[in-house]
C-alpha atoms as a PDB file:
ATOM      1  CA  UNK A   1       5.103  13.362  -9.396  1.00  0.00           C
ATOM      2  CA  UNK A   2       3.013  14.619 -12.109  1.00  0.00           C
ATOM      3  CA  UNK A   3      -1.064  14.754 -11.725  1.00  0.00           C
ATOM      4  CA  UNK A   4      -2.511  13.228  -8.896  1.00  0.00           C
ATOM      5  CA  UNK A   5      -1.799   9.799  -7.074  1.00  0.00           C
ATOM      6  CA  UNK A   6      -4.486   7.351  -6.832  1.00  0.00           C
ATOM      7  CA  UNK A   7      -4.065   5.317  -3.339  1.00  0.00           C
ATOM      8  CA  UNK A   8      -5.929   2.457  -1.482  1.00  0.00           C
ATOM      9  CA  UNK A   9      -5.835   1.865   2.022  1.00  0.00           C
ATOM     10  CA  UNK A  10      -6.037  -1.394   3.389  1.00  0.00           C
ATOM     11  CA  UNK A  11      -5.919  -1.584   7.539  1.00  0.00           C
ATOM     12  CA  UNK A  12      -8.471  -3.885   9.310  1.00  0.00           C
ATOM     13  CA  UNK A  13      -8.401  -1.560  12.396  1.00  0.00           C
ATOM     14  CA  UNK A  14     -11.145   0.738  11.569  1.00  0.00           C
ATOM     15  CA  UNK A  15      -9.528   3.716  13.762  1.00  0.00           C
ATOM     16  CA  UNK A  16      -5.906   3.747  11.939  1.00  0.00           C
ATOM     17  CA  UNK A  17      -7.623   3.108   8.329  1.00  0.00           C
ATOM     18  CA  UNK A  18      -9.309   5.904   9.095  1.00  0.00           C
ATOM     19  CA  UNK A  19      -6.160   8.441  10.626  1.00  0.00           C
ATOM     20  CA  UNK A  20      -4.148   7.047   7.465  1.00  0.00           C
ATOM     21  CA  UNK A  21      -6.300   7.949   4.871  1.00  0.00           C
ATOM     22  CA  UNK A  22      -6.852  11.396   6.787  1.00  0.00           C
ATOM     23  CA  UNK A  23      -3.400  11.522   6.926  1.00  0.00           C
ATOM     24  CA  UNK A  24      -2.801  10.608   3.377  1.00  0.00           C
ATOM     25  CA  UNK A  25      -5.481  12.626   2.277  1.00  0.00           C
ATOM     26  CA  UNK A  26      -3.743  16.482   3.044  1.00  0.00           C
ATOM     27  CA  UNK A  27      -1.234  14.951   1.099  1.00  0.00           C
ATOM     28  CA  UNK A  28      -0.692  17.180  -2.070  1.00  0.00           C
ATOM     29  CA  UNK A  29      -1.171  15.393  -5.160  1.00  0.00           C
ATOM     30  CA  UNK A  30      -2.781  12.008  -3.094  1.00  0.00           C
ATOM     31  CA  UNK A  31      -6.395  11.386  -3.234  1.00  0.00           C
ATOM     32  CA  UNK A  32      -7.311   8.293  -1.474  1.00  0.00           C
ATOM     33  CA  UNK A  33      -9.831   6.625  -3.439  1.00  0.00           C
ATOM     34  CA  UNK A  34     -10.606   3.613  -2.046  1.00  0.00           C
ATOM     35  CA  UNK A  35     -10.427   1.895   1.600  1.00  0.00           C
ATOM     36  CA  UNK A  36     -10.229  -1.885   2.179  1.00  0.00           C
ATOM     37  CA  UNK A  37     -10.444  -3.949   5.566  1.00  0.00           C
ATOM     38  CA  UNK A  38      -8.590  -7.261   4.556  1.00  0.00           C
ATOM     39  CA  UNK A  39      -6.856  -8.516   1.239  1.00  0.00           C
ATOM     40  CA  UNK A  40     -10.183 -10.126  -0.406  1.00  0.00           C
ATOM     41  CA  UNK A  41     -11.929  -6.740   0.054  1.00  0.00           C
ATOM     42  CA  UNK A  42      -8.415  -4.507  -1.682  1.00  0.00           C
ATOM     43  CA  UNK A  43      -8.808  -7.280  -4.440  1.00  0.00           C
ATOM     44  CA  UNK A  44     -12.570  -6.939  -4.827  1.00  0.00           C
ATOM     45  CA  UNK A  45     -12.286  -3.279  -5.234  1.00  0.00           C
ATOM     46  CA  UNK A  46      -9.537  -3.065  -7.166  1.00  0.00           C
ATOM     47  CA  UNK A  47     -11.117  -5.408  -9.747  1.00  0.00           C
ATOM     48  CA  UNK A  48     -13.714  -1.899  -9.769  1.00  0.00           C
ATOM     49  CA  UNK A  49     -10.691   0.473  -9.799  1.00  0.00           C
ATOM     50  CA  UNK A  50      -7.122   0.775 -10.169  1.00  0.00           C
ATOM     51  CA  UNK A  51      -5.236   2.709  -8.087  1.00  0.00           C
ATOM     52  CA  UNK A  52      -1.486   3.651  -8.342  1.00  0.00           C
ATOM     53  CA  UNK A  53      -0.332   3.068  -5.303  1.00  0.00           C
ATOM     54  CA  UNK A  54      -1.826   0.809  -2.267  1.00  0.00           C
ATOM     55  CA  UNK A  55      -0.860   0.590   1.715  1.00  0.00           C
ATOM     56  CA  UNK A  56      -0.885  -2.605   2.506  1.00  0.00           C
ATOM     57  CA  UNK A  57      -1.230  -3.916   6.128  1.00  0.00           C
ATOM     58  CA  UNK A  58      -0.113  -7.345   7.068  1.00  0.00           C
ATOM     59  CA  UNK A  59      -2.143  -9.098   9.580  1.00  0.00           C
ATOM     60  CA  UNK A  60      -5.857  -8.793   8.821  1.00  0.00           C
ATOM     61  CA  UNK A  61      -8.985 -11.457   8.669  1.00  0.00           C
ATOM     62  CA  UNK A  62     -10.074 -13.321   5.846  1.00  0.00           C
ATOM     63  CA  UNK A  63      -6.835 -12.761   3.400  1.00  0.00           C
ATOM     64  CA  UNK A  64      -3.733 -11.275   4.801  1.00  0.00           C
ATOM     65  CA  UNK A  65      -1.665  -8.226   3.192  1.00  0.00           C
ATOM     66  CA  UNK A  66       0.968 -11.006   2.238  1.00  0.00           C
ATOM     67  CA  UNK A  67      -1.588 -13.140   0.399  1.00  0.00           C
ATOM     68  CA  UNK A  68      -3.302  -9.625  -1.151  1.00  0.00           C
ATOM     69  CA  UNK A  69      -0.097  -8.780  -2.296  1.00  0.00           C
ATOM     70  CA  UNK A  70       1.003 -11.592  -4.425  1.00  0.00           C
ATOM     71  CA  UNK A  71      -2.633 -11.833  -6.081  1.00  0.00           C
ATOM     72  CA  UNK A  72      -2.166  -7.997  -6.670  1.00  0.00           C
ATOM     73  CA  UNK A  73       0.995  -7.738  -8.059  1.00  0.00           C
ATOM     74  CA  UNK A  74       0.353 -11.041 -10.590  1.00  0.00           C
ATOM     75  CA  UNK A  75      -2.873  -9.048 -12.052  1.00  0.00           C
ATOM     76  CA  UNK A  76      -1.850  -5.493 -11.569  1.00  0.00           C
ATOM     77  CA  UNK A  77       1.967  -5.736 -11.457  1.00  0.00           C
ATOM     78  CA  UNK A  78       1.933  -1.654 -12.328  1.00  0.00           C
ATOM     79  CA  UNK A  79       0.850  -0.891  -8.647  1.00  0.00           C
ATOM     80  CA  UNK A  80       2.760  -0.105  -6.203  1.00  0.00           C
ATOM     81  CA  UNK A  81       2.558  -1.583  -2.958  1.00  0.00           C
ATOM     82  CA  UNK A  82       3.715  -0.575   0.560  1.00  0.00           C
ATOM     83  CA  UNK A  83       3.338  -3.201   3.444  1.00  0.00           C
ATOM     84  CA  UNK A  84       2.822  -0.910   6.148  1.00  0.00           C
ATOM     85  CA  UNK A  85       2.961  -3.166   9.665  1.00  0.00           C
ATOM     86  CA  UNK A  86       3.615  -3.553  13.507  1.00  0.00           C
ATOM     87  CA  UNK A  87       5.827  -6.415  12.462  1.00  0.00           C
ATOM     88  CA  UNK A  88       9.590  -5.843  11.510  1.00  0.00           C
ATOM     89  CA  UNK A  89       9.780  -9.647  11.351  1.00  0.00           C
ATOM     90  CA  UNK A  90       7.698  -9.636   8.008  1.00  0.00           C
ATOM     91  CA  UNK A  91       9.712  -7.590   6.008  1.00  0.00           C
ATOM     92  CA  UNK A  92      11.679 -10.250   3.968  1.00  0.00           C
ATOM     93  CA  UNK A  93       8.115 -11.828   3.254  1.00  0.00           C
ATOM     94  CA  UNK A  94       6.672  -8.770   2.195  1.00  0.00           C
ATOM     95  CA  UNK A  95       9.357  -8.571  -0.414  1.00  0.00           C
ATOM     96  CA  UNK A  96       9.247 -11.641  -1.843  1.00  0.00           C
ATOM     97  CA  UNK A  97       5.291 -11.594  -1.775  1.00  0.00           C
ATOM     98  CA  UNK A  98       5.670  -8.477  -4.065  1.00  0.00           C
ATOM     99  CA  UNK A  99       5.473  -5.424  -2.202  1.00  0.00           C
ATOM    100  CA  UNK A 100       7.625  -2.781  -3.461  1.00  0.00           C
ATOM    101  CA  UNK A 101       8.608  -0.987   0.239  1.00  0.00           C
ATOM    102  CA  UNK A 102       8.167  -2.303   3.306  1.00  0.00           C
ATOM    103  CA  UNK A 103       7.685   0.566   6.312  1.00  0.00           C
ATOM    104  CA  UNK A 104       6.685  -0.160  10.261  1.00  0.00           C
ATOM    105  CA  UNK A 105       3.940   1.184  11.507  1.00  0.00           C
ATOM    106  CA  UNK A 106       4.901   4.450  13.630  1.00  0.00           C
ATOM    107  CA  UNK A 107       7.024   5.523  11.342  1.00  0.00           C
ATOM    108  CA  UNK A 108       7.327   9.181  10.392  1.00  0.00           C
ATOM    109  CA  UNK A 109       4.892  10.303   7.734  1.00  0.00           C
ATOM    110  CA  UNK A 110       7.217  11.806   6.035  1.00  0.00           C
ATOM    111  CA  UNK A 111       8.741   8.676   5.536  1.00  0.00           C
ATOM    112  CA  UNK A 112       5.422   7.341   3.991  1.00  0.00           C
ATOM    113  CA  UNK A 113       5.416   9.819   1.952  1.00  0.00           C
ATOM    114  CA  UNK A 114       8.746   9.844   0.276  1.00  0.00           C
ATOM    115  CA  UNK A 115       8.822   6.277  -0.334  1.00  0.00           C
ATOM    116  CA  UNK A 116       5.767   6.615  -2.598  1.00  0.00           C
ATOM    117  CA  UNK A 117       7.455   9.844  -4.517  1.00  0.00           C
ATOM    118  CA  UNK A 118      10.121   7.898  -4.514  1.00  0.00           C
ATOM    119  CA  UNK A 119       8.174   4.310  -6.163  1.00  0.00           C
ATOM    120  CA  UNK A 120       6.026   6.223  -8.446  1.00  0.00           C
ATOM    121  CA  UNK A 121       9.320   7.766  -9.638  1.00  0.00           C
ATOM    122  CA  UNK A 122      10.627   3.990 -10.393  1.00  0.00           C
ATOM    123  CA  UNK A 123      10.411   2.304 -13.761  1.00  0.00           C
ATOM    124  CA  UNK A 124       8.127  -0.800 -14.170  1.00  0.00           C
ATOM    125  CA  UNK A 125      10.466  -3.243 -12.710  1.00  0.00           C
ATOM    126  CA  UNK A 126      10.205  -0.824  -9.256  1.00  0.00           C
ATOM    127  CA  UNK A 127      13.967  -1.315  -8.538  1.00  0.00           C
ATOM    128  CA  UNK A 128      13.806   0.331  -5.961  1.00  0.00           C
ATOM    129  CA  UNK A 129      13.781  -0.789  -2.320  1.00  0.00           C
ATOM    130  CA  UNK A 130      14.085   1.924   0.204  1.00  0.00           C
END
């Protein structure tokens, strides 16, 4: 991964939006640079600014990660997205909404982490599905 990785976070639970983008953030080579609390509010902002790479949760008010996703990836179909969830359950949906990996929340940050070295490392089609 060459220069620095633009990410969004989008979590309606003010306390994990928060730890990920801490979390994120001592990342080498990831700057968070912009936080969302539903789908409307990712799309609004990334209207402002694209990032590379967004964190997409999956149940949050106004416009669900699902619904986010699909509006994302038909306007900006360079990002990459990662559904991050509780769910298991919405992993097929995530996929076919457009998200590029699908990971369950509690997962090993590590694993976060190389599943976006591994989707920025992709071509533009993202075949890749970890």
């Amino acid at each position: 991964m060459n220069g620095t990785t633009n990410m969004m976070v989008v979590e309606d639970n003010s306390r994990a939006r928060r730890a990920l983008t801490a979390c994120m953030s001592l990342q080498a080579g990831i700057k968070v640079t912009a936080e969302a609390s539903n789908g409307l509010e990712a799309v609004s902002l990334i209207n402002r600014q694209v990032p590379d790479i967004v964190l997409m949760d999956v149940q949050m008010p106004v416009m669900n990660g699902l619904e986010a996703t699909k509006i994302i990836k038909k306007n900006w179909p360079t990002i990459k997205i990662i559904v991050l969830t509780m769910y298991p359950n919405y992993q097929s949906e995530a996929l076919s909404a457009g998200a590029d990996a699908f990971l369950v929340k509690g997962c090993p940050v590590k694993e976060i982490i190389s599943t976006i070295h591994a989707l920025l490392q992709t071509d533009e089609v993202g075949n890749i599905h970890p």
